[in-house]
N, C-alpha and C. Protein backbone atom coordinates (compact mmCIF):
# COMPACT_ATOMS: atom_id res chain seq x y z
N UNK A 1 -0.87 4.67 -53.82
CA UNK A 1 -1.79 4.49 -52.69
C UNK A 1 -1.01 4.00 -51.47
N UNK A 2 -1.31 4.52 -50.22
CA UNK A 2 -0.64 3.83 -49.39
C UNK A 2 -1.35 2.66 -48.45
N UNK A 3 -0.06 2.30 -48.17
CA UNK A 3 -1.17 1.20 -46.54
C UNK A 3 -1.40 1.56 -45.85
N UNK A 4 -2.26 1.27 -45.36
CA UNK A 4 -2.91 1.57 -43.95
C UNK A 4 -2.37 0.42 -42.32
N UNK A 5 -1.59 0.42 -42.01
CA UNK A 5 -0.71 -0.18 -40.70
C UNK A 5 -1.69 0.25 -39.76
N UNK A 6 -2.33 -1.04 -39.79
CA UNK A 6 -3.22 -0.98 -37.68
C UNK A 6 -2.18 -1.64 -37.06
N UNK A 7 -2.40 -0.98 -35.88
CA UNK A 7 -1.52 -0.87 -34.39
C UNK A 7 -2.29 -1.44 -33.75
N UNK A 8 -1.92 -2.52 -32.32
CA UNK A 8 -2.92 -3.18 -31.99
C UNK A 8 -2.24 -2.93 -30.76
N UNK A 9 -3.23 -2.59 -29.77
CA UNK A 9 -2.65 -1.96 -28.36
C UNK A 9 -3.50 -3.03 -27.18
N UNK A 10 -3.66 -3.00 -26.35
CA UNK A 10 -4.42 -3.59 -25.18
C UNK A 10 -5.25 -3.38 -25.13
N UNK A 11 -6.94 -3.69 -24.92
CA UNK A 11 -7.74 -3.83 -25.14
C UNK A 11 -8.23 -1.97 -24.02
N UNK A 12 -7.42 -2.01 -23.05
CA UNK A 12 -7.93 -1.06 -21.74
C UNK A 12 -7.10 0.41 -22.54
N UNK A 13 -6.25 0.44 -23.31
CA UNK A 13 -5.46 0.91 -23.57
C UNK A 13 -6.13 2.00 -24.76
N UNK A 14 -7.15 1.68 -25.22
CA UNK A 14 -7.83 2.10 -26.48
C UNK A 14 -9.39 2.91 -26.08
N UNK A 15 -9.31 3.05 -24.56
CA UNK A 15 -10.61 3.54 -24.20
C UNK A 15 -10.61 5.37 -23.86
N UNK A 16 -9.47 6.01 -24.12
CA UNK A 16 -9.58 7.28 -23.86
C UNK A 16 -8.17 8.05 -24.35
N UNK A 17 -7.70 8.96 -24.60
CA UNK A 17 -6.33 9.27 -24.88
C UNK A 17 -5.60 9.29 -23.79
N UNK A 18 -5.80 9.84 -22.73
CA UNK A 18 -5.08 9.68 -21.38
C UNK A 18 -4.91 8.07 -21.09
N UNK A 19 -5.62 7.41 -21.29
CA UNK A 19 -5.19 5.95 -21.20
C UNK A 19 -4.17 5.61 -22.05
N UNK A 20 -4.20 6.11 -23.56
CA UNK A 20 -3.94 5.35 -24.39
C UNK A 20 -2.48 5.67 -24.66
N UNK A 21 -2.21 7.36 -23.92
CA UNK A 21 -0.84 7.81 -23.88
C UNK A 21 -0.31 7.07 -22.64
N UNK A 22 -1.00 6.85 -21.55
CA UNK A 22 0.08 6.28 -20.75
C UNK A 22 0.44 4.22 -21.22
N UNK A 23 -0.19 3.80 -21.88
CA UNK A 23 -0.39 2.76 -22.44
C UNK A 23 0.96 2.52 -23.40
N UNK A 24 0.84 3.31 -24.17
CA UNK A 24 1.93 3.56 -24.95
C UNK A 24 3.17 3.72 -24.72
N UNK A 25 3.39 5.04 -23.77
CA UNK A 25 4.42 5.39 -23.55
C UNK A 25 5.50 4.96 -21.52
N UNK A 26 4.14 4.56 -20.48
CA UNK A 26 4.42 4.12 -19.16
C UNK A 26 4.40 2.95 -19.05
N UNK A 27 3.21 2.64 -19.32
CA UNK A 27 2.71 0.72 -18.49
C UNK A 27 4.14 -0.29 -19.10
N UNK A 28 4.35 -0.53 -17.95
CA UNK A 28 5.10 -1.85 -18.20
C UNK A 28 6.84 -1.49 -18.69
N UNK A 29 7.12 -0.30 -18.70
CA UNK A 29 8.28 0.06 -19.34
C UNK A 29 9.20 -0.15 -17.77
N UNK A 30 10.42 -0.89 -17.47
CA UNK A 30 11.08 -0.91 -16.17
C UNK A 30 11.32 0.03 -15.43
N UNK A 31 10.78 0.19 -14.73
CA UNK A 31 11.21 1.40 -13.77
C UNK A 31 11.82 1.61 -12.47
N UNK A 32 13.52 2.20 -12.44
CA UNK A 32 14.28 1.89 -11.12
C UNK A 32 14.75 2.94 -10.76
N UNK A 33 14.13 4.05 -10.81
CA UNK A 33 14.16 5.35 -10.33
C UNK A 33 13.71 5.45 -8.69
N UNK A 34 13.99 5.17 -7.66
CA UNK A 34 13.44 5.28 -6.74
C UNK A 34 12.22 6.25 -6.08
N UNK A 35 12.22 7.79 -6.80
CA UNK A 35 11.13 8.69 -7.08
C UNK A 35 9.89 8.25 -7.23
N UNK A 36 10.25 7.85 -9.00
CA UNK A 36 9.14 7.40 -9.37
C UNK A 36 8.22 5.48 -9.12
N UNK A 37 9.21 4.87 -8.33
CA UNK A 37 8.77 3.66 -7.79
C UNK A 37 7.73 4.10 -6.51
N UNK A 38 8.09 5.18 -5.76
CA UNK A 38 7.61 5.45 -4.93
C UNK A 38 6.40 5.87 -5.11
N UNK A 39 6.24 6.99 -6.07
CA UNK A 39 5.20 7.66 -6.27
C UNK A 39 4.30 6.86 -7.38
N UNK A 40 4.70 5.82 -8.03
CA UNK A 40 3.33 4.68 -8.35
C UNK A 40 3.04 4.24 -7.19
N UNK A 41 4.01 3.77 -6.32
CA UNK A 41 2.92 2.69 -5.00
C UNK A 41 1.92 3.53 -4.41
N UNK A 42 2.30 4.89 -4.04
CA UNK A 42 1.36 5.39 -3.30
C UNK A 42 -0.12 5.88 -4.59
N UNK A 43 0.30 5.68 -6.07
CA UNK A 43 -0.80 6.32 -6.60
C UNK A 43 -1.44 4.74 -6.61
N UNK A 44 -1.19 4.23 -7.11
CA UNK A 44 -2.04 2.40 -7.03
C UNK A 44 -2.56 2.13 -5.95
N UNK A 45 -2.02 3.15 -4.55
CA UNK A 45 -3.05 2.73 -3.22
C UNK A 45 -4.13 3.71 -3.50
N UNK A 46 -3.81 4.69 -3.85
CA UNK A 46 -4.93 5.72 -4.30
C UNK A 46 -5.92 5.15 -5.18
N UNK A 47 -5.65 4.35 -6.04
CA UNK A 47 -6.72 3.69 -6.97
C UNK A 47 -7.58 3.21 -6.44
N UNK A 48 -7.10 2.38 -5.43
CA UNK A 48 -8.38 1.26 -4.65
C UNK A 48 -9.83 1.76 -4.77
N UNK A 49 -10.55 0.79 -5.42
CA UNK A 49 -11.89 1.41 -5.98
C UNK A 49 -12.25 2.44 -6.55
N UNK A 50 -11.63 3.00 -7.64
CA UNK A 50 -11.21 3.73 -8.65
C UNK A 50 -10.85 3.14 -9.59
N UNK A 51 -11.21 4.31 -10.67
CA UNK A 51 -10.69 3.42 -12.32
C UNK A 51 -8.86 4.10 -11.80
N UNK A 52 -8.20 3.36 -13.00
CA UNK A 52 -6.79 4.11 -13.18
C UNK A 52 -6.76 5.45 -13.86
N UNK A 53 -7.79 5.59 -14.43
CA UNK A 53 -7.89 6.90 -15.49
C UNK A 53 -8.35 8.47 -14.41
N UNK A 54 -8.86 7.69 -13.70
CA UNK A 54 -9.68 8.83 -12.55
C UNK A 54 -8.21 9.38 -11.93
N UNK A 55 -7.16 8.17 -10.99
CA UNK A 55 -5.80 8.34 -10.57
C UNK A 55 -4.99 9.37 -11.90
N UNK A 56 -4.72 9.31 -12.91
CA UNK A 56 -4.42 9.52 -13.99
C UNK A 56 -4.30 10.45 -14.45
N UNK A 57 -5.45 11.20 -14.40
CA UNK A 57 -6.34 12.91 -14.57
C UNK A 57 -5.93 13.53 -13.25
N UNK A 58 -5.62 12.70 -12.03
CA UNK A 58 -5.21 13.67 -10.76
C UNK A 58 -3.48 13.59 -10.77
N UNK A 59 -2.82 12.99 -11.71
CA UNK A 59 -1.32 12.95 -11.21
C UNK A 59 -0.56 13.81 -10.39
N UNK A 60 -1.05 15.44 -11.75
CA UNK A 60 -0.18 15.99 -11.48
C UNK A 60 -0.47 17.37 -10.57
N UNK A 61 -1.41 16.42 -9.85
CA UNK A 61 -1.97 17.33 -9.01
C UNK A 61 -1.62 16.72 -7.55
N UNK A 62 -1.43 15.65 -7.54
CA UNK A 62 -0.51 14.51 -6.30
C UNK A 62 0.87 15.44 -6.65
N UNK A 63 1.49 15.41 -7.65
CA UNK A 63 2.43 15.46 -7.44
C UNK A 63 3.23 17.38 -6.97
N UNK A 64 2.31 18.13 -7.18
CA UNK A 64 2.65 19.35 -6.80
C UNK A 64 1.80 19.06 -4.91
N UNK A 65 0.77 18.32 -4.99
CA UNK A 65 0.46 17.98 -3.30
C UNK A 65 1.34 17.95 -2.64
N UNK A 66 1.87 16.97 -3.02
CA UNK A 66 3.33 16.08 -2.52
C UNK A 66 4.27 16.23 -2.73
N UNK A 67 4.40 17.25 -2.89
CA UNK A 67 6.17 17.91 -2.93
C UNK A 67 6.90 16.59 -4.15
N UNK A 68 6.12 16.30 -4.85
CA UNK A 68 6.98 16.07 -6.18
C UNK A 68 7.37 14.10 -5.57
N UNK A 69 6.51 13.88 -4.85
CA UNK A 69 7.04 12.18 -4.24
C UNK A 69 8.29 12.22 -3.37
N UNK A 70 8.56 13.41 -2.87
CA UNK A 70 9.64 13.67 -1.91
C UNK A 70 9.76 12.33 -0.71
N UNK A 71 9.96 11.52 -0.59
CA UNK A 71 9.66 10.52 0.69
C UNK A 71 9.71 10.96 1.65
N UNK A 72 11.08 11.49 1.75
CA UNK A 72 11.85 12.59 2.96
C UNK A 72 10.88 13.28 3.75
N UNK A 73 10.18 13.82 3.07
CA UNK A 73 9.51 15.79 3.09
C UNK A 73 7.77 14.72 3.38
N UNK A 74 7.66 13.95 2.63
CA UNK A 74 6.06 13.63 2.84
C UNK A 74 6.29 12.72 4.15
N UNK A 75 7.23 11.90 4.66
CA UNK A 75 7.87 11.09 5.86
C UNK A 75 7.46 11.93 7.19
N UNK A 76 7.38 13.40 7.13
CA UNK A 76 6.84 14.42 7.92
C UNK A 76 6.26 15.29 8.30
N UNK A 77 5.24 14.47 7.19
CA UNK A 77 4.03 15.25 7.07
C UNK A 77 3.18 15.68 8.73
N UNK A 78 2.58 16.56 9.02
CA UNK A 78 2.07 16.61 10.04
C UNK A 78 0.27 16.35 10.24
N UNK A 79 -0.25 16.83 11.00
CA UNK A 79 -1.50 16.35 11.16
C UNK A 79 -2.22 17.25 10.56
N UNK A 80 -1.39 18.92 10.65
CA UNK A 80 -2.10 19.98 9.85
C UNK A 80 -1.83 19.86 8.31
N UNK A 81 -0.54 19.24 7.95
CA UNK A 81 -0.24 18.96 6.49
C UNK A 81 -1.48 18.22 5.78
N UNK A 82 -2.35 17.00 6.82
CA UNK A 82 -3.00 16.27 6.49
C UNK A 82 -3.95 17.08 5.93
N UNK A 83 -4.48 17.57 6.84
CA UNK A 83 -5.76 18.62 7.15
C UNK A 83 -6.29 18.98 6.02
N UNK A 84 -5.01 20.07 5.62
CA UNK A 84 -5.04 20.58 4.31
C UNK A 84 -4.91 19.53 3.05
N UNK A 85 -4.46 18.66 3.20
CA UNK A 85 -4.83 18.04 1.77
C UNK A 85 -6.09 17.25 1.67
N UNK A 86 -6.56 17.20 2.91
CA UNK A 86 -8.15 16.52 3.03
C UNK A 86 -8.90 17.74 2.15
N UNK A 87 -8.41 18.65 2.05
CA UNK A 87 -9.06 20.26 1.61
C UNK A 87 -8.73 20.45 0.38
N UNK A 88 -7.68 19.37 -0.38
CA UNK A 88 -7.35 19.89 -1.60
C UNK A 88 -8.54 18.69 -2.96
N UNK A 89 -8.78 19.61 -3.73
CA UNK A 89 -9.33 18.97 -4.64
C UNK A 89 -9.17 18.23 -5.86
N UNK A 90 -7.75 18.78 -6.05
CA UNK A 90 -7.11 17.73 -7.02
C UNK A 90 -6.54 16.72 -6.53
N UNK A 91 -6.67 16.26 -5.37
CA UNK A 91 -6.29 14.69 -5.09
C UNK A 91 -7.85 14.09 -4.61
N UNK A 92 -7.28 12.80 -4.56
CA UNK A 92 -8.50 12.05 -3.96
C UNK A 92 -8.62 12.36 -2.17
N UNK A 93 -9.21 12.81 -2.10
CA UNK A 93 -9.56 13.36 -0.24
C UNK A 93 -10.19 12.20 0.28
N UNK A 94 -9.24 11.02 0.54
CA UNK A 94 -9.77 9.80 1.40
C UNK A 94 -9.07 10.23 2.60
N UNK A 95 -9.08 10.63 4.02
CA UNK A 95 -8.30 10.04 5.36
C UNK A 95 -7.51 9.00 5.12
N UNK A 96 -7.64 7.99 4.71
CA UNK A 96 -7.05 6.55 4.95
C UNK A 96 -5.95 6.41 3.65
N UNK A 97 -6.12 7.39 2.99
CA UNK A 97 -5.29 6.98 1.42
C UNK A 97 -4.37 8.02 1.93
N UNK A 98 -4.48 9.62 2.52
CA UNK A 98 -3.62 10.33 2.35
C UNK A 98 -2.83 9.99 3.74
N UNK A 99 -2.92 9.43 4.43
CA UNK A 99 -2.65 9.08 5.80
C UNK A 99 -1.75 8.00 5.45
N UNK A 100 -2.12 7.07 4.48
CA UNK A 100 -1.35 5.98 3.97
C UNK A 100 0.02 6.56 3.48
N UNK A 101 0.31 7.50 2.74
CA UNK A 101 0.76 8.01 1.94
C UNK A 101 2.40 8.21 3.00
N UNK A 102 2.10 8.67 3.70
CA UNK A 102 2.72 9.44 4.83
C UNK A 102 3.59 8.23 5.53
N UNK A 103 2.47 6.89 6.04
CA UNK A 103 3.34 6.03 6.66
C UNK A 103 4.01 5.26 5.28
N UNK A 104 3.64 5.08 4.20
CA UNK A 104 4.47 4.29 3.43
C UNK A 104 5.70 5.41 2.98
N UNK A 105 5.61 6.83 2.70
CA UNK A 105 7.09 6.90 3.12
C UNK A 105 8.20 6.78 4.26
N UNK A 106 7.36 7.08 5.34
CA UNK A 106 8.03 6.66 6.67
C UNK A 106 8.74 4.98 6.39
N UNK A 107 7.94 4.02 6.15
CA UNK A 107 8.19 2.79 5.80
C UNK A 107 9.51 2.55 4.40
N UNK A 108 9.07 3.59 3.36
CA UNK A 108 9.73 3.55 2.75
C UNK A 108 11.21 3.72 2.69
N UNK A 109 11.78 4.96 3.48
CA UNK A 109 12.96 5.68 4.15
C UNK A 109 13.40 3.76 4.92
N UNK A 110 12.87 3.66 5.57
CA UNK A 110 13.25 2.44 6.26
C UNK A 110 13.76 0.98 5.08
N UNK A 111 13.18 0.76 4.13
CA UNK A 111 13.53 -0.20 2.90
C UNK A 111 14.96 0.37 2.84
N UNK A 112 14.85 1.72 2.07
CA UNK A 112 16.34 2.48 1.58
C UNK A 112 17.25 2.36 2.56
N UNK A 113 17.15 2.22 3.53
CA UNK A 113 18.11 2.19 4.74
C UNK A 113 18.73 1.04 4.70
N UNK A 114 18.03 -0.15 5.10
CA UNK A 114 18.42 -1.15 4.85
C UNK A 114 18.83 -2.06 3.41
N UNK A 115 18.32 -1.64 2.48
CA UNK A 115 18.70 -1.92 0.92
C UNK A 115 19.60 -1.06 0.52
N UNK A 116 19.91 0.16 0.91
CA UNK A 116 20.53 0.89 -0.19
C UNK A 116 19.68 1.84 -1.33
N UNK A 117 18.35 0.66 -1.87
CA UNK A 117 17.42 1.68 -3.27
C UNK A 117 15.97 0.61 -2.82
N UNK A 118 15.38 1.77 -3.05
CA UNK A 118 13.99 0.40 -2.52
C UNK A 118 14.22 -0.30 -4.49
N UNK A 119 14.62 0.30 -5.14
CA UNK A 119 14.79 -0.46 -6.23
C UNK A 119 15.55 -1.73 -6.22
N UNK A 120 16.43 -1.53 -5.48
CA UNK A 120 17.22 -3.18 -5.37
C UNK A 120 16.05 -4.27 -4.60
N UNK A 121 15.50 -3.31 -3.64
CA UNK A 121 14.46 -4.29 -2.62
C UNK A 121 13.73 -4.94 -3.09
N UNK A 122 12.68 -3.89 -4.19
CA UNK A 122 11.98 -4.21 -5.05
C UNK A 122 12.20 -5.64 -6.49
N UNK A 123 13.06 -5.22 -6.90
CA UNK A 123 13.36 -5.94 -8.30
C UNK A 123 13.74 -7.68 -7.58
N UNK A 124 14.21 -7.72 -6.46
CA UNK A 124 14.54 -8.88 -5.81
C UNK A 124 13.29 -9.56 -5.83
N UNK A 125 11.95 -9.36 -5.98
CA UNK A 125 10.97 -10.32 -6.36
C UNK A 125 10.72 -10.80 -7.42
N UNK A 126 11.55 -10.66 -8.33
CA UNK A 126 11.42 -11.11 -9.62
C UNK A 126 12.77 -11.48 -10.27
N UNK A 127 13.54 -11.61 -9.53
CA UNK A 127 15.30 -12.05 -9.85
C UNK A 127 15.82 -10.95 -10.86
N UNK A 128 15.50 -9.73 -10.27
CA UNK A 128 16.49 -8.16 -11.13
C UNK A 128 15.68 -8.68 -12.31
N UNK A 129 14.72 -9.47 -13.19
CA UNK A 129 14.49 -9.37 -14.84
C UNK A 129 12.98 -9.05 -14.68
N UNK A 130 12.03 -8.08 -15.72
CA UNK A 130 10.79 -8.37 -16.29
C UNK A 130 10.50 -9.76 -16.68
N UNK A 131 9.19 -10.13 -15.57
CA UNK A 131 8.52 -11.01 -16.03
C UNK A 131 7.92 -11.06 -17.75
N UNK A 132 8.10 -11.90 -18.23
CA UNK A 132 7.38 -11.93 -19.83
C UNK A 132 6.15 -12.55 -20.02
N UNK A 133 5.05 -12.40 -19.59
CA UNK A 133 3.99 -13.21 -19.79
C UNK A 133 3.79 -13.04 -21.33
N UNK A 134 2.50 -14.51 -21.85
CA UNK A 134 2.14 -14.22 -22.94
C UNK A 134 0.62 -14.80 -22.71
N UNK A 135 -0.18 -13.28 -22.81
CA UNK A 135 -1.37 -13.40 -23.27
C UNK A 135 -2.27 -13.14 -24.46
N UNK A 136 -3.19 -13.57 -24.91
CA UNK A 136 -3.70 -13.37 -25.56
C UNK A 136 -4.73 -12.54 -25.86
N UNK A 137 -5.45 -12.41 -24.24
CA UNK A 137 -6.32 -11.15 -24.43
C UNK A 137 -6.37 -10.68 -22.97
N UNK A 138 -7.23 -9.76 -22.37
CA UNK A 138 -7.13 -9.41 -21.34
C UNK A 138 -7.88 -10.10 -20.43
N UNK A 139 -8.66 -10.93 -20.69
CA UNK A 139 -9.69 -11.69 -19.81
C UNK A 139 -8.35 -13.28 -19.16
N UNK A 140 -7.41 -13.14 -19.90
CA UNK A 140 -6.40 -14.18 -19.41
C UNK A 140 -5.58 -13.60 -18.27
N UNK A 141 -5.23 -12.34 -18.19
CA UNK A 141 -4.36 -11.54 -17.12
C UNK A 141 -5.39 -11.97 -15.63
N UNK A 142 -4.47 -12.42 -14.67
CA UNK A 142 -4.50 -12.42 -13.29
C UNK A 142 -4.75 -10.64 -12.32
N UNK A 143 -5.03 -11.39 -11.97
CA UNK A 143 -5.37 -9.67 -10.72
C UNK A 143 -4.56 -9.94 -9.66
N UNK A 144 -3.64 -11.19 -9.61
CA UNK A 144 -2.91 -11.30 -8.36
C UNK A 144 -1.88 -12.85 -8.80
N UNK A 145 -0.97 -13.03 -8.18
CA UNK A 145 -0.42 -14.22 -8.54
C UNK A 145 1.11 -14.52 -6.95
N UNK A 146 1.76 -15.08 -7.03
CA UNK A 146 2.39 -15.54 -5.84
C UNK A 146 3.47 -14.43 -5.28
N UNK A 147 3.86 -14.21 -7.00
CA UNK A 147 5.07 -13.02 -6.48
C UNK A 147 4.05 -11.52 -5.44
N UNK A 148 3.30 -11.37 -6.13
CA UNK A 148 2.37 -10.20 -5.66
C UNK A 148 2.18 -10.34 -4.12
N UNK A 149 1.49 -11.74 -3.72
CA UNK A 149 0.99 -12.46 -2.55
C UNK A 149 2.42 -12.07 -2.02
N UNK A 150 3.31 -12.40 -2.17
CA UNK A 150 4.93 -12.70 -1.44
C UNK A 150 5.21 -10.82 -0.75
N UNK A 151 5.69 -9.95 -2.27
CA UNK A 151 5.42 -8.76 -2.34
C UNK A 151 4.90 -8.08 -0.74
N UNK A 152 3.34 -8.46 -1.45
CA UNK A 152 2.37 -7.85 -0.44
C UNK A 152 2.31 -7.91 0.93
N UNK A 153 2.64 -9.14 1.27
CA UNK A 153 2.64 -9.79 2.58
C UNK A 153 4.12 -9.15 3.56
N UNK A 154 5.42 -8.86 2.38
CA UNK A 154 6.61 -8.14 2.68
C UNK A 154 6.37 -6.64 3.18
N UNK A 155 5.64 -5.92 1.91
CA UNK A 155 5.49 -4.62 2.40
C UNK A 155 4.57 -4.53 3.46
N UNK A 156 3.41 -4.83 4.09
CA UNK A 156 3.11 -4.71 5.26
C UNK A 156 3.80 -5.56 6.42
N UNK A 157 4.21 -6.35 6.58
CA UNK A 157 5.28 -6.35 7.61
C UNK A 157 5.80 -5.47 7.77
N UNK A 158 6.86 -4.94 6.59
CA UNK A 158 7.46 -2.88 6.73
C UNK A 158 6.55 -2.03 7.00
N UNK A 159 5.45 -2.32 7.63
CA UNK A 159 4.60 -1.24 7.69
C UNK A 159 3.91 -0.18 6.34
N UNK A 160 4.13 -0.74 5.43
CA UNK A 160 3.06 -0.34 4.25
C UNK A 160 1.87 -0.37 4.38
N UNK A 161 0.82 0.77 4.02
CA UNK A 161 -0.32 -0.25 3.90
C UNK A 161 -0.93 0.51 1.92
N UNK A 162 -2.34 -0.30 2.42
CA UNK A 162 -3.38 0.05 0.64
C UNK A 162 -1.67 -0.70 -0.26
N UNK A 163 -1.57 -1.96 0.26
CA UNK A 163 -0.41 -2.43 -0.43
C UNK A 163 -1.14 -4.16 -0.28
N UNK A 164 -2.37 -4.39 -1.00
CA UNK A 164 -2.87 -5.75 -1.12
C UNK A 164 -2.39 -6.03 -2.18
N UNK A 165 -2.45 -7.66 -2.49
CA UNK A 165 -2.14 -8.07 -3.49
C UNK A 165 -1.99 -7.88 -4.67
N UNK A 166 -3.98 -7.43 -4.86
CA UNK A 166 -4.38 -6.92 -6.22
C UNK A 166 -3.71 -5.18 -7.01
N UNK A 167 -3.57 -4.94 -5.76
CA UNK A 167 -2.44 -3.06 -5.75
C UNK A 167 -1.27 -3.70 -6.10
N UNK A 168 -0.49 -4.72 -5.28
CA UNK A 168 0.77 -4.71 -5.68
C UNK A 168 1.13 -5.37 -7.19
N UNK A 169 0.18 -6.49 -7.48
CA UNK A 169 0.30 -6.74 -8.94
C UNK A 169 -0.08 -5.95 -9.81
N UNK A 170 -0.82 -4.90 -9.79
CA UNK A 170 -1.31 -3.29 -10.45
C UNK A 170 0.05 -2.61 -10.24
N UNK A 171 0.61 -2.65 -9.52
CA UNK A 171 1.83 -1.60 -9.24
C UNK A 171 2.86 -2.39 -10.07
N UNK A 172 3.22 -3.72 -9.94
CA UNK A 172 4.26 -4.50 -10.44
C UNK A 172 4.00 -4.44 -12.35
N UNK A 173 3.02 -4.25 -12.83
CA UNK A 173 2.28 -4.50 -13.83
C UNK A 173 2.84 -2.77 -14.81
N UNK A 174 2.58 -1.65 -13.78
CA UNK A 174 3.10 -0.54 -14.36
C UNK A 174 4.13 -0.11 -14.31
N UNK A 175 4.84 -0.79 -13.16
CA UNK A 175 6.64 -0.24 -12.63
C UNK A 175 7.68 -1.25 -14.04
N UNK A 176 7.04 -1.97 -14.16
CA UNK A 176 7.40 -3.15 -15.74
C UNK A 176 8.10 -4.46 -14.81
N UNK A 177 7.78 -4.90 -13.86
CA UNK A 177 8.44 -6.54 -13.37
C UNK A 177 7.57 -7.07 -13.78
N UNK A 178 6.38 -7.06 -14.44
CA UNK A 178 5.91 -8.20 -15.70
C UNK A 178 5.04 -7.59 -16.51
N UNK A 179 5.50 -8.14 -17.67
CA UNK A 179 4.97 -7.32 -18.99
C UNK A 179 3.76 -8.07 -19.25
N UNK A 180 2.62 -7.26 -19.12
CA UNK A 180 1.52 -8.02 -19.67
C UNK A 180 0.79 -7.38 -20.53
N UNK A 181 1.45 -6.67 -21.36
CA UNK A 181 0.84 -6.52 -23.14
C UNK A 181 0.32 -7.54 -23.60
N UNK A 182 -1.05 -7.51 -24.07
CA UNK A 182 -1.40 -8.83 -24.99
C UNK A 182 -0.45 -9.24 -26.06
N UNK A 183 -0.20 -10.38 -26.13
CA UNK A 183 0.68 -11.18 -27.44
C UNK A 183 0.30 -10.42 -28.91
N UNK A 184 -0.29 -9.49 -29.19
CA UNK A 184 -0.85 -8.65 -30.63
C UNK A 184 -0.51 -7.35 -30.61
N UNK A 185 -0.33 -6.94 -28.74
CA UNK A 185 0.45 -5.09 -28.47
C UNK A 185 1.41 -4.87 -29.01
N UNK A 186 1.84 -3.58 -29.60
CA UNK A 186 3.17 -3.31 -30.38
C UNK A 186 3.84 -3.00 -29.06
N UNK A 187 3.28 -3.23 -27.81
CA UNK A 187 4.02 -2.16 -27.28
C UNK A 187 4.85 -3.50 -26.70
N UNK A 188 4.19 -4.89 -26.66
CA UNK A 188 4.51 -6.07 -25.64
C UNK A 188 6.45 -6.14 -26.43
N UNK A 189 6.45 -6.21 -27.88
CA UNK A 189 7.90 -6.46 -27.87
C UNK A 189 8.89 -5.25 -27.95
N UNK A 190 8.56 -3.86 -28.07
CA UNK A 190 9.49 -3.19 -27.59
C UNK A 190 9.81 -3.08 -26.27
N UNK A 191 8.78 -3.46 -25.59
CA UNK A 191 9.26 -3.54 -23.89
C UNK A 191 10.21 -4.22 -23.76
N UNK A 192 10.10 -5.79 -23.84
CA UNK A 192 11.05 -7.10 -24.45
C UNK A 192 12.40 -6.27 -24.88
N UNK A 193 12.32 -5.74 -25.56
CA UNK A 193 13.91 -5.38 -26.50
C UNK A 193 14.24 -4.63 -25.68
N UNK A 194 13.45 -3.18 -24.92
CA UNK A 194 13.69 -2.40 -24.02
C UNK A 194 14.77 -2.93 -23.01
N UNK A 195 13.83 -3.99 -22.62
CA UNK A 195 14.60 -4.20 -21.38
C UNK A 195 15.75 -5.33 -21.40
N UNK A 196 15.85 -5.73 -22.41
CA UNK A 196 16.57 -7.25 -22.79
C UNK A 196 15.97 -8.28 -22.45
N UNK A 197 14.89 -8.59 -22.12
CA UNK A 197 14.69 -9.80 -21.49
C UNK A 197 14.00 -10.54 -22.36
N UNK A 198 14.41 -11.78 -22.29
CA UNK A 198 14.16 -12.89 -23.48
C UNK A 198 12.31 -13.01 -23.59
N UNK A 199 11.97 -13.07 -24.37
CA UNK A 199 10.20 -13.33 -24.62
C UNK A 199 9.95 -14.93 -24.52
């Protein structure tokens, strides 16, 4: 007879397969690809009043929009570029989100300039390591906390915007600068080992 091994995942993590694959295999894993740092911030501004699952189901439809998170190429976007993606249906057709999109790579190009990787820029809020929280369930996780506040308050000075607190600790939360797997997720200590950082 065999055993039966339950897996115990995050409580948000267990509500759909598209959740539960990016749960598994994205949230929280470190990420210093400059591409793909880019192209979470602008999808986490896209969330704003949205589930993540709704963002989720449109990825990869942002990402053929958007020339693939090109910064460069979306940095010049034009007013008719806009136009047309106000017209496209696999993204979210907000004015203010796809408009966002445009100045935070403009903004973005500007980080890299002066940093070198918006990844170096980035990870400097958390001293280059994943934060390790330990929770116990999800009703203990914060929606915002100082680094975020700090963060947030940085990228709009650079002219970021749909870059509030509660976005940037959503963004910090999936790019992996703090692991907040519940203390019972299989996924909370391979992240840990992933990345080396002490629990």
């Amino acid at each position: 007879m065999y055993e039966t091994i339950e897996i115990h995942r995050c409580g948000w993590g267990i509500k759909e397969p598209l959740l539960q694959l990016y749960h598994d295999t994205e949230w929280g894993v470190p990420k210093h690809d400059d591409r793909r740092l880019f192209e979470d911030i602008v999808l986490d501004g896209a969330q704003a009043g949205l589930s993540w699952a709704t963002v989720l189901r449109k990825r990869e439809n942002y990402r053929k929009a958007f020339n693939n998170f090109d910064a460069a190429k979306i940095a010049r976007y034009s007013e008719r570029k806009i136009q047309s993606l106000l017209k496209d249906e696999g993204i979210i057709r907000n004015r203010l989100k796809v408009e966002s999109a445009v100045k935070n790579a403009r903004a973005f190009l500007k980080v890299r300039e002066e940093f070198g990787t918006f990844d170096a820029y980035l990870w400097r809020f958390v001293g280059g390591k994943t934060i390790v929280n330990r929770w116990n369930s999800l009703s203990e996780i914060p929606v915002r906390t100082e680094v975020s506040d700090a963060l947030s308050a940085d990228l709009r000075k650079r002219g970021f915007t749909f870059v509030g607190s509660t976005i940037c600790y959503a963004f910090m939360q999936a790019v992996g600068m703090v692991n907040d797997h519940t203390v019972k997720c299989f996924r909370r200590m391979e992240i840990v080992q992933l990345s080396n950082t002490p629990s």
